[in-house]
PDB file of N, CA and C in Angstrom:
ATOM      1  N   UNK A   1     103.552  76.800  43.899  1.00  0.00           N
ATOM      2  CA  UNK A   1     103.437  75.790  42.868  1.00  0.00           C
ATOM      3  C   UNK A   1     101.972  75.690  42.470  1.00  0.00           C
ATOM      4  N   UNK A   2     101.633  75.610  41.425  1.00  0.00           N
ATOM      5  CA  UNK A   2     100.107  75.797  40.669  1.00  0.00           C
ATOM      6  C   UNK A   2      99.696  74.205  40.596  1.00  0.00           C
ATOM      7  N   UNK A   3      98.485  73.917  40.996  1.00  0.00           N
ATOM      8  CA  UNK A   3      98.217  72.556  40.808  1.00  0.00           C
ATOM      9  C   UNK A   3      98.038  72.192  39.611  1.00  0.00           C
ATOM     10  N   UNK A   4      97.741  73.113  38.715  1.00  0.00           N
ATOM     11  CA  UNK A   4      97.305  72.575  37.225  1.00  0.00           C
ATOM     12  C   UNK A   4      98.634  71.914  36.453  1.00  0.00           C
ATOM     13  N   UNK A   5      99.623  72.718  37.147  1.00  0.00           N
ATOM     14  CA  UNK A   5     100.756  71.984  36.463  1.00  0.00           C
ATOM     15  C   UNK A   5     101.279  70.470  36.871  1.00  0.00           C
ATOM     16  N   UNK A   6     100.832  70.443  37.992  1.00  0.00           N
ATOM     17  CA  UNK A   6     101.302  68.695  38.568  1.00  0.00           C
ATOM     18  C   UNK A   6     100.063  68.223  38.027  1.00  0.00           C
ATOM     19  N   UNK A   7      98.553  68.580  37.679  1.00  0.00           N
ATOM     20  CA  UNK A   7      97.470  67.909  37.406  1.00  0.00           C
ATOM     21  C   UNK A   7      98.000  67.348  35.833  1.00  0.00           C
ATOM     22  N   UNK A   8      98.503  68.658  35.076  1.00  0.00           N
ATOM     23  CA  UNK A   8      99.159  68.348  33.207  1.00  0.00           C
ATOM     24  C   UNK A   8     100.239  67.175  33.282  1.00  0.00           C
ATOM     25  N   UNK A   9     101.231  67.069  34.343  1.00  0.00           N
ATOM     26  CA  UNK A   9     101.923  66.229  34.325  1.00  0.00           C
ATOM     27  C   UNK A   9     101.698  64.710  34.479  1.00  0.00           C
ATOM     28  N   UNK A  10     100.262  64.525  35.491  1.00  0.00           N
ATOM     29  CA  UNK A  10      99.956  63.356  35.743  1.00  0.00           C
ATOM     30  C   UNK A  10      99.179  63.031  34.662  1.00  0.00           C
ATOM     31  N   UNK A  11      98.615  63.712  33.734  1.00  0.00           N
ATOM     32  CA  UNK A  11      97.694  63.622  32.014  1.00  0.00           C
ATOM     33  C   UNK A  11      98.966  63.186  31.800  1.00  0.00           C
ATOM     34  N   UNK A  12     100.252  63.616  31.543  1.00  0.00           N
ATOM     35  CA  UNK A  12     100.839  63.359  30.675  1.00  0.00           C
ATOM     36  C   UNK A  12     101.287  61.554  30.538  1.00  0.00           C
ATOM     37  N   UNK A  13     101.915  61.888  32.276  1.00  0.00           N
ATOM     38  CA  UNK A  13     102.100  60.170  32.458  1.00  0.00           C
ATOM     39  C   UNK A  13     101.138  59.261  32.293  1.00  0.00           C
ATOM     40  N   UNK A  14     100.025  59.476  32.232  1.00  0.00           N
ATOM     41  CA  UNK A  14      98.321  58.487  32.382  1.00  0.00           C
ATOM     42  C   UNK A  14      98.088  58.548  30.822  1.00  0.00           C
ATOM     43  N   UNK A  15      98.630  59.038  30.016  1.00  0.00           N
ATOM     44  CA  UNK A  15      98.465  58.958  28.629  1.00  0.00           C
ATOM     45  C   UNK A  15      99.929  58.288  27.723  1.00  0.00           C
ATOM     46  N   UNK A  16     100.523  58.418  28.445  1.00  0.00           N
ATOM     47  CA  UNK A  16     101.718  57.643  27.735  1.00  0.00           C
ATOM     48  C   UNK A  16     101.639  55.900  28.065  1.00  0.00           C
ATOM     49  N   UNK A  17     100.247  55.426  29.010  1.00  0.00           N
ATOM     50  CA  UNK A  17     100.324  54.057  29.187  1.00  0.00           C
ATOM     51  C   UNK A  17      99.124  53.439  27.736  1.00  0.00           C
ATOM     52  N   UNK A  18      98.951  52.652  27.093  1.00  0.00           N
ATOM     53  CA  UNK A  18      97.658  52.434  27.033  1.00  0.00           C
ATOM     54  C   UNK A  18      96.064  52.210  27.618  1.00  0.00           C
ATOM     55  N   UNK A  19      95.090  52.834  27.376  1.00  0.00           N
ATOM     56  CA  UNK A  19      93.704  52.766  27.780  1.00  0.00           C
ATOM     57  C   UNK A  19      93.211  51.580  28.456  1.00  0.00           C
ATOM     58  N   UNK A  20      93.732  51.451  29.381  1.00  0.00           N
ATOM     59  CA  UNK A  20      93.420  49.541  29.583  1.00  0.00           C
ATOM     60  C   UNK A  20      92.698  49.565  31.153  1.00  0.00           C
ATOM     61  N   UNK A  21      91.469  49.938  31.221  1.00  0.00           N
ATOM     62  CA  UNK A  21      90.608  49.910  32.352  1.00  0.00           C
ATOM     63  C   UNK A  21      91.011  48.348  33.631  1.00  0.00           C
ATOM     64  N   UNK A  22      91.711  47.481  33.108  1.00  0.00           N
ATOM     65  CA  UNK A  22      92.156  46.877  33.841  1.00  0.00           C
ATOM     66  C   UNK A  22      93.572  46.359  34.486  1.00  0.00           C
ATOM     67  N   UNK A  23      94.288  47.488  33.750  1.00  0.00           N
ATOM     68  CA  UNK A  23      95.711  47.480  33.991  1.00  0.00           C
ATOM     69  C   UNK A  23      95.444  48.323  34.984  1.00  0.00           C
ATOM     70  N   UNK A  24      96.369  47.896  36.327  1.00  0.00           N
ATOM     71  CA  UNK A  24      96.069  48.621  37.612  1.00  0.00           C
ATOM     72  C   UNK A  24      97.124  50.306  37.507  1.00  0.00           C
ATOM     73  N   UNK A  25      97.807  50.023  36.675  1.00  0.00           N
ATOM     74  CA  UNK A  25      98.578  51.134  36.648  1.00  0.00           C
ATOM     75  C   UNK A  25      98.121  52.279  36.052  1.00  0.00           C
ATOM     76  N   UNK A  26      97.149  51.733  34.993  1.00  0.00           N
ATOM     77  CA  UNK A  26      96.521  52.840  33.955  1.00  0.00           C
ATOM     78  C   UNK A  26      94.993  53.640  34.809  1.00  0.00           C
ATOM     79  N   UNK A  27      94.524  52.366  35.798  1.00  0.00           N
ATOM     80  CA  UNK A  27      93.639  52.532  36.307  1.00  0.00           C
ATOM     81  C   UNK A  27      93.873  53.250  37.743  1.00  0.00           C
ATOM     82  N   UNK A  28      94.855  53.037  38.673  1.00  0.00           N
ATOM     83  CA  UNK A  28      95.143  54.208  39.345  1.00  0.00           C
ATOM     84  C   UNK A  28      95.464  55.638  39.019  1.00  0.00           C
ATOM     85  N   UNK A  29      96.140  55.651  37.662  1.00  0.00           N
ATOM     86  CA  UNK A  29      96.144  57.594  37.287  1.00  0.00           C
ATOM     87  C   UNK A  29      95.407  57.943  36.995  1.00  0.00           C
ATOM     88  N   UNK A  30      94.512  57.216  36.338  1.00  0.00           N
ATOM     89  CA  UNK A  30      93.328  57.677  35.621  1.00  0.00           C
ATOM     90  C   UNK A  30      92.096  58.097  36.638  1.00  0.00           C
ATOM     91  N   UNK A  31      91.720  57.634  37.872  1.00  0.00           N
ATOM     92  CA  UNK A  31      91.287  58.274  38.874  1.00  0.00           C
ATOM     93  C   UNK A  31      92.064  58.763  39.838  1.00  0.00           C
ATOM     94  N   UNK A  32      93.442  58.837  39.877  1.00  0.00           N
ATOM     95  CA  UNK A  32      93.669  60.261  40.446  1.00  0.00           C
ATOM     96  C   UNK A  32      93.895  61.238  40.387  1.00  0.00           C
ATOM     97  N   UNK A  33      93.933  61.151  38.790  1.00  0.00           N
ATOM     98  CA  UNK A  33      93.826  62.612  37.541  1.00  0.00           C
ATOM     99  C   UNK A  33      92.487  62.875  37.534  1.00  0.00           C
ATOM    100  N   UNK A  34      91.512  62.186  37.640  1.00  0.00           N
ATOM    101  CA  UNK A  34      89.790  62.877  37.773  1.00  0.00           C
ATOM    102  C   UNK A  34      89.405  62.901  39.143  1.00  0.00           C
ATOM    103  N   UNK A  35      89.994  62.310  40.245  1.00  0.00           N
ATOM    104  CA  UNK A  35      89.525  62.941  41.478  1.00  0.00           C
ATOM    105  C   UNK A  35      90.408  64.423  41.945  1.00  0.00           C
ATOM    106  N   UNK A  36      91.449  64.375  41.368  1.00  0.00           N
ATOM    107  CA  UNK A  36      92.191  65.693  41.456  1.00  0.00           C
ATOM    108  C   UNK A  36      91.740  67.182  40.603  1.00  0.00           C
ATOM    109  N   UNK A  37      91.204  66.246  39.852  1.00  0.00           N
ATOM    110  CA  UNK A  37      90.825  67.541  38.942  1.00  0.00           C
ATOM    111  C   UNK A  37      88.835  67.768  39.461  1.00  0.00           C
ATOM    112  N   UNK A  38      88.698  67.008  39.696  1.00  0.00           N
ATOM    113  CA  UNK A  38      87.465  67.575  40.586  1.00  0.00           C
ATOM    114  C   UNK A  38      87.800  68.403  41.443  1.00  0.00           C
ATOM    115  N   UNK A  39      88.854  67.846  42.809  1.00  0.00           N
ATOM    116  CA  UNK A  39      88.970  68.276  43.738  1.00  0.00           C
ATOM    117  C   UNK A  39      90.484  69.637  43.734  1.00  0.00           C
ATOM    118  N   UNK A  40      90.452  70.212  42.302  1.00  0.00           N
ATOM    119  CA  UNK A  40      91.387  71.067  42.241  1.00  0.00           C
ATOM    120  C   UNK A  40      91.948  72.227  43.275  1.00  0.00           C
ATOM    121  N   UNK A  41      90.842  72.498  43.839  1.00  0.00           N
ATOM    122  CA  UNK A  41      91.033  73.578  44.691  1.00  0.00           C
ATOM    123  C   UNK A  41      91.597  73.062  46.492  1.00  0.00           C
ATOM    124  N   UNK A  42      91.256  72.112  46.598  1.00  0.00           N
ATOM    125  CA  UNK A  42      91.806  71.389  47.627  1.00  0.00           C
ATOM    126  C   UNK A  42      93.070  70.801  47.488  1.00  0.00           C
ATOM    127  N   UNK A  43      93.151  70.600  46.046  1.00  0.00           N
ATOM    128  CA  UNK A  43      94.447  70.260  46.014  1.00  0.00           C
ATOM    129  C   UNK A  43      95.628  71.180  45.738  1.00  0.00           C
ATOM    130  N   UNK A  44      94.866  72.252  45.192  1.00  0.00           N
ATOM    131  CA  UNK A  44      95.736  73.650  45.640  1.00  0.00           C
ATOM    132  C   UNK A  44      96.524  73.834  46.831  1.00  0.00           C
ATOM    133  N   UNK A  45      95.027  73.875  47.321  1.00  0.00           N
ATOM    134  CA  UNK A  45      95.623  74.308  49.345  1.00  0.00           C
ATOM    135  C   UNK A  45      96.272  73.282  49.700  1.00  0.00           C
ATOM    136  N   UNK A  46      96.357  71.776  49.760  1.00  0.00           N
ATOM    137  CA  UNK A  46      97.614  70.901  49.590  1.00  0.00           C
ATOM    138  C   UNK A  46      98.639  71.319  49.390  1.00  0.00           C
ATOM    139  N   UNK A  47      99.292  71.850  48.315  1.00  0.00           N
ATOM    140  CA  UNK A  47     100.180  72.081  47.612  1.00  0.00           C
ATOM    141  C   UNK A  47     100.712  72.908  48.439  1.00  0.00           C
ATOM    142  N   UNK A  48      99.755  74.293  48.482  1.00  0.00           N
ATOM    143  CA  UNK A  48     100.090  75.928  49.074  1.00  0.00           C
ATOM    144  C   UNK A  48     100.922  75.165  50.589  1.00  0.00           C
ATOM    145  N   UNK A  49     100.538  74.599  51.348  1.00  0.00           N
ATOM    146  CA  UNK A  49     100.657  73.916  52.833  1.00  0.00           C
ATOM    147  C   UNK A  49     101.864  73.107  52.977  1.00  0.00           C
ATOM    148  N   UNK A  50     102.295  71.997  51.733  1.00  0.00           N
ATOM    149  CA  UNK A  50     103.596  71.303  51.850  1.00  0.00           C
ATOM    150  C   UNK A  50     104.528  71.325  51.063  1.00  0.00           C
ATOM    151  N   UNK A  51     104.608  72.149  50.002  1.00  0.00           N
ATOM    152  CA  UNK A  51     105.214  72.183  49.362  1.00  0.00           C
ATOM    153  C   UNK A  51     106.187  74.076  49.231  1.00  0.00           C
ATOM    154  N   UNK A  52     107.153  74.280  50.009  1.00  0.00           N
ATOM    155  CA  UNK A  52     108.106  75.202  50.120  1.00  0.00           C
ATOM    156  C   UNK A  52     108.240  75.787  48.842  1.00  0.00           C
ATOM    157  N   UNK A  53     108.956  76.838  48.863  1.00  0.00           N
ATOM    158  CA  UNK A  53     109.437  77.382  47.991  1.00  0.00           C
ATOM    159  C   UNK A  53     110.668  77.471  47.509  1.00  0.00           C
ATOM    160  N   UNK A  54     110.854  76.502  46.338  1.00  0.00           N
ATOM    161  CA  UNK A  54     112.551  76.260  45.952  1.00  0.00           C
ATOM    162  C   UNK A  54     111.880  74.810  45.967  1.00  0.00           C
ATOM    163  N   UNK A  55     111.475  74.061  46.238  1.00  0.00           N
ATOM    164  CA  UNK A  55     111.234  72.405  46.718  1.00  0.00           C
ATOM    165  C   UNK A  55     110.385  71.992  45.488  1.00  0.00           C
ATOM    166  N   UNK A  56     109.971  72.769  44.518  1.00  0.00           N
ATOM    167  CA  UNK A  56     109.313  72.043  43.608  1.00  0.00           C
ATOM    168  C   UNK A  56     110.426  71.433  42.642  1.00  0.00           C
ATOM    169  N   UNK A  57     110.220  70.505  41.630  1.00  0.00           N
ATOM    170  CA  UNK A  57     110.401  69.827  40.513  1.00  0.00           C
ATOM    171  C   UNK A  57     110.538  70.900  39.485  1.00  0.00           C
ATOM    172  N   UNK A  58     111.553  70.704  38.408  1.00  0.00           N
ATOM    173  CA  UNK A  58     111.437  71.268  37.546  1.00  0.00           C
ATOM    174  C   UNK A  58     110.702  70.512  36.416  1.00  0.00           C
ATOM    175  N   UNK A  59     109.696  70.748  35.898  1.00  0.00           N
ATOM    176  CA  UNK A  59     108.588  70.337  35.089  1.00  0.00           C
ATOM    177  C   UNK A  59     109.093  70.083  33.561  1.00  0.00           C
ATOM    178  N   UNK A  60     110.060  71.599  33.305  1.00  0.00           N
ATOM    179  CA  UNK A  60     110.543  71.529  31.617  1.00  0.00           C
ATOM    180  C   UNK A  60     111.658  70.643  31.665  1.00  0.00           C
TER     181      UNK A  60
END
């Protein structure tokens, strides 16, 4: 499973809320879509480690 694709999915959900730096909901994706995407490569090897093959989500 490629992290960029669970990283596009969590853009997707963090953009369908409005911009509201104090809505806790908008404000939790919104840093864990930029600490993830900093930390992409770790969150790779995450992925590579718990996530099986056949066990992902279908995305489309």
């Amino acid at each position: 499973m490629r992290a960029e694709r669970v990283l596009a999915e969590l853009n997707r959900i963090r953009q369908d809320l409005d911009k509201d730096p104090k809505d806790p909901e908008w404000f939790t994706l919104h840093h864990a879509f930029c600490f993830i995407s900093y930390k992409l490569g770790d969150f790779q090897k995450y992925l590579d480690e718990t996530v099986k093959p056949g066990d992902e989500p279908d995305f489309d």
